[in-house]
C-alpha atoms as a PDB file:
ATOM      1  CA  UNK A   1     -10.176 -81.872  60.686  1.00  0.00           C
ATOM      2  CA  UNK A   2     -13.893 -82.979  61.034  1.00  0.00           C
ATOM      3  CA  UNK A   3     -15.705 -83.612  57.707  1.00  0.00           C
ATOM      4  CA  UNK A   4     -18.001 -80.649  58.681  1.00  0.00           C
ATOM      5  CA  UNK A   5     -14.858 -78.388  57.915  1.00  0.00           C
ATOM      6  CA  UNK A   6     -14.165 -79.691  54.873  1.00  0.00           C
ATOM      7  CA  UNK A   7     -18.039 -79.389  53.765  1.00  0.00           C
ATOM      8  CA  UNK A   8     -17.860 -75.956  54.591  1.00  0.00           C
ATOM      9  CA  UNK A   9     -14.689 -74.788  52.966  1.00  0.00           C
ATOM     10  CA  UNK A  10     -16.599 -76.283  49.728  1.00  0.00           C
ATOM     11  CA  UNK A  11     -19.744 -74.153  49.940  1.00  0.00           C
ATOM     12  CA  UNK A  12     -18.207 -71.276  50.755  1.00  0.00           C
ATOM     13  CA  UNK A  13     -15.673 -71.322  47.542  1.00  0.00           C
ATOM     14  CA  UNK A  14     -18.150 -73.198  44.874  1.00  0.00           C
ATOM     15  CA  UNK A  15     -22.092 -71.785  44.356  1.00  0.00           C
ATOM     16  CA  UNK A  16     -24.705 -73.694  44.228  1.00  0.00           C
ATOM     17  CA  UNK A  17     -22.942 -76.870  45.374  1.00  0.00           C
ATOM     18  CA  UNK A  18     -23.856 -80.003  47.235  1.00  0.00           C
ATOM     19  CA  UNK A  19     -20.899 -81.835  49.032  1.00  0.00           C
ATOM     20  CA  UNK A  20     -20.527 -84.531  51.194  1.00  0.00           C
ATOM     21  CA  UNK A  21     -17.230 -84.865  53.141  1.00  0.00           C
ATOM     22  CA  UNK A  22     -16.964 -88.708  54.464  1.00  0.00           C
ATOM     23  CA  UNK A  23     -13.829 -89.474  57.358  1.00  0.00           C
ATOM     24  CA  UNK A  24     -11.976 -92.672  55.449  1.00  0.00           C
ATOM     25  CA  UNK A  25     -10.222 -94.018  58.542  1.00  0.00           C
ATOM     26  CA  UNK A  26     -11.715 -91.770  61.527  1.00  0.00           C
ATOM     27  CA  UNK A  27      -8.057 -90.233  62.715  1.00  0.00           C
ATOM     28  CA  UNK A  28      -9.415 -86.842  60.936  1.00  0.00           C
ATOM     29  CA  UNK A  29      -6.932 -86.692  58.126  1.00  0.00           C
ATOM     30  CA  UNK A  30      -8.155 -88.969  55.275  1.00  0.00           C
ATOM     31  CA  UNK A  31     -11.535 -88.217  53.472  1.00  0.00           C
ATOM     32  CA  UNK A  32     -13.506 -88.800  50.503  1.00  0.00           C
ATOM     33  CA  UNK A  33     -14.879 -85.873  49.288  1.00  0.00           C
ATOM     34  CA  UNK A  34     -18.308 -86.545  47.460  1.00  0.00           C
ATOM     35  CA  UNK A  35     -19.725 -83.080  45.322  1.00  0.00           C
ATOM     36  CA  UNK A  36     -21.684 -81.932  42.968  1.00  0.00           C
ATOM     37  CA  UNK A  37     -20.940 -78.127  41.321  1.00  0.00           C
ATOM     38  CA  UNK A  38     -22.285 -76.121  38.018  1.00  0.00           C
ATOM     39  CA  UNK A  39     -19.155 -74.203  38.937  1.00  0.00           C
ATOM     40  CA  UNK A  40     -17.066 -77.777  37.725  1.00  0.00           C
ATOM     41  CA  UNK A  41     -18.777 -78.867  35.019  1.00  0.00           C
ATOM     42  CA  UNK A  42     -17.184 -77.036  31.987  1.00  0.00           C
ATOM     43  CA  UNK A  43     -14.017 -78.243  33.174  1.00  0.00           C
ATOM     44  CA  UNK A  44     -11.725 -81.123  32.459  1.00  0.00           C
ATOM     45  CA  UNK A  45     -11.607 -83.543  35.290  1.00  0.00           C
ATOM     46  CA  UNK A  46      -7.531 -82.966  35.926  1.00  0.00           C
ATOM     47  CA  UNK A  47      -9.059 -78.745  36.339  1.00  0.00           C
ATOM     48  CA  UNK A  48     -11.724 -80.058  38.614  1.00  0.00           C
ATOM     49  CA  UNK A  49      -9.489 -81.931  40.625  1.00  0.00           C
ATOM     50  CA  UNK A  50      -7.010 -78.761  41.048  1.00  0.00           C
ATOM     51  CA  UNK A  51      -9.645 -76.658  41.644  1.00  0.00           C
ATOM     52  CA  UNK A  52     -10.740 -78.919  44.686  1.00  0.00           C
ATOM     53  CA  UNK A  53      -7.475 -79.336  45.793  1.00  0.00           C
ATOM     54  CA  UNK A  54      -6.126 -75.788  46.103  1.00  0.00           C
ATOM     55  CA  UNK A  55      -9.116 -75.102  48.364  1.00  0.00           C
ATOM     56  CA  UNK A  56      -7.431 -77.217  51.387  1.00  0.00           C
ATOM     57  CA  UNK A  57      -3.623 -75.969  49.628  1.00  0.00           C
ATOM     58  CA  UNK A  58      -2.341 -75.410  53.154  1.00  0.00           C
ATOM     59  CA  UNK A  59      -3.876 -78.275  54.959  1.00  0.00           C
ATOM     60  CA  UNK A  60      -2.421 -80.536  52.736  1.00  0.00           C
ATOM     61  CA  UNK A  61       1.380 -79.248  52.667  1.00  0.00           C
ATOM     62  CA  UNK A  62       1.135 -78.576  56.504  1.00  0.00           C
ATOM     63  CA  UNK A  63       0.004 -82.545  56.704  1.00  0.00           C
ATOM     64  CA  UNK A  64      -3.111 -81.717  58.816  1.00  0.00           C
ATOM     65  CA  UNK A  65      -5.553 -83.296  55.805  1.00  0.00           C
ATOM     66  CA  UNK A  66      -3.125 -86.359  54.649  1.00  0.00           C
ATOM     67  CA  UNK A  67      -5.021 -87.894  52.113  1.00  0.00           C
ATOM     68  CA  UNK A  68      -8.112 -86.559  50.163  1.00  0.00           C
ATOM     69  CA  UNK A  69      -9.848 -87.733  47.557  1.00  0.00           C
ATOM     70  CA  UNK A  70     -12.509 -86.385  45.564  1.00  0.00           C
ATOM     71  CA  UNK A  71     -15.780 -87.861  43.668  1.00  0.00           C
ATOM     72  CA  UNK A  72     -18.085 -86.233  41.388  1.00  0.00           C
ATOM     73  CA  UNK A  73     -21.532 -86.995  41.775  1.00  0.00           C
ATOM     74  CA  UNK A  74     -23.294 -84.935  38.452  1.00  0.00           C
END
């Protein structure tokens, strides 16, 4: 995946939001995911996190995205 992919899954599921995906190792299948969403805010961090995650669900049982991990930035 390129990190423009990931970006773009992000907007298009969460309003408003500003995300930044960053390629950890270069091979396409390890990124940091940096974001910032109103959407997230009321919710617990473990909610956040699932919320994130479920948006690449498929990518990450089919072991196209490997590892993924996600920041909050506000």
């Amino acid at each position: 995946m390129l990190s423009e992919d990931l970006e773009q899954r992000v907007l298009k599921t969460f309003s408003d939001c500003e995300v930044a995906a960053i390629d950890m190792t270069g091979g396409g299948n390890h990124f940091e995911l940096r974001l910032s969403t109103p959407d997230l805010k009321p919710l617990s961090r473990v909610e956040r996190h699932q919320k994130v995650m479920a948006v690449f669900s498929d990518e990450l049982k089919s072991g196209e995205l490997h590892a993924l991990s996600i920041k909050y930035i506000g």
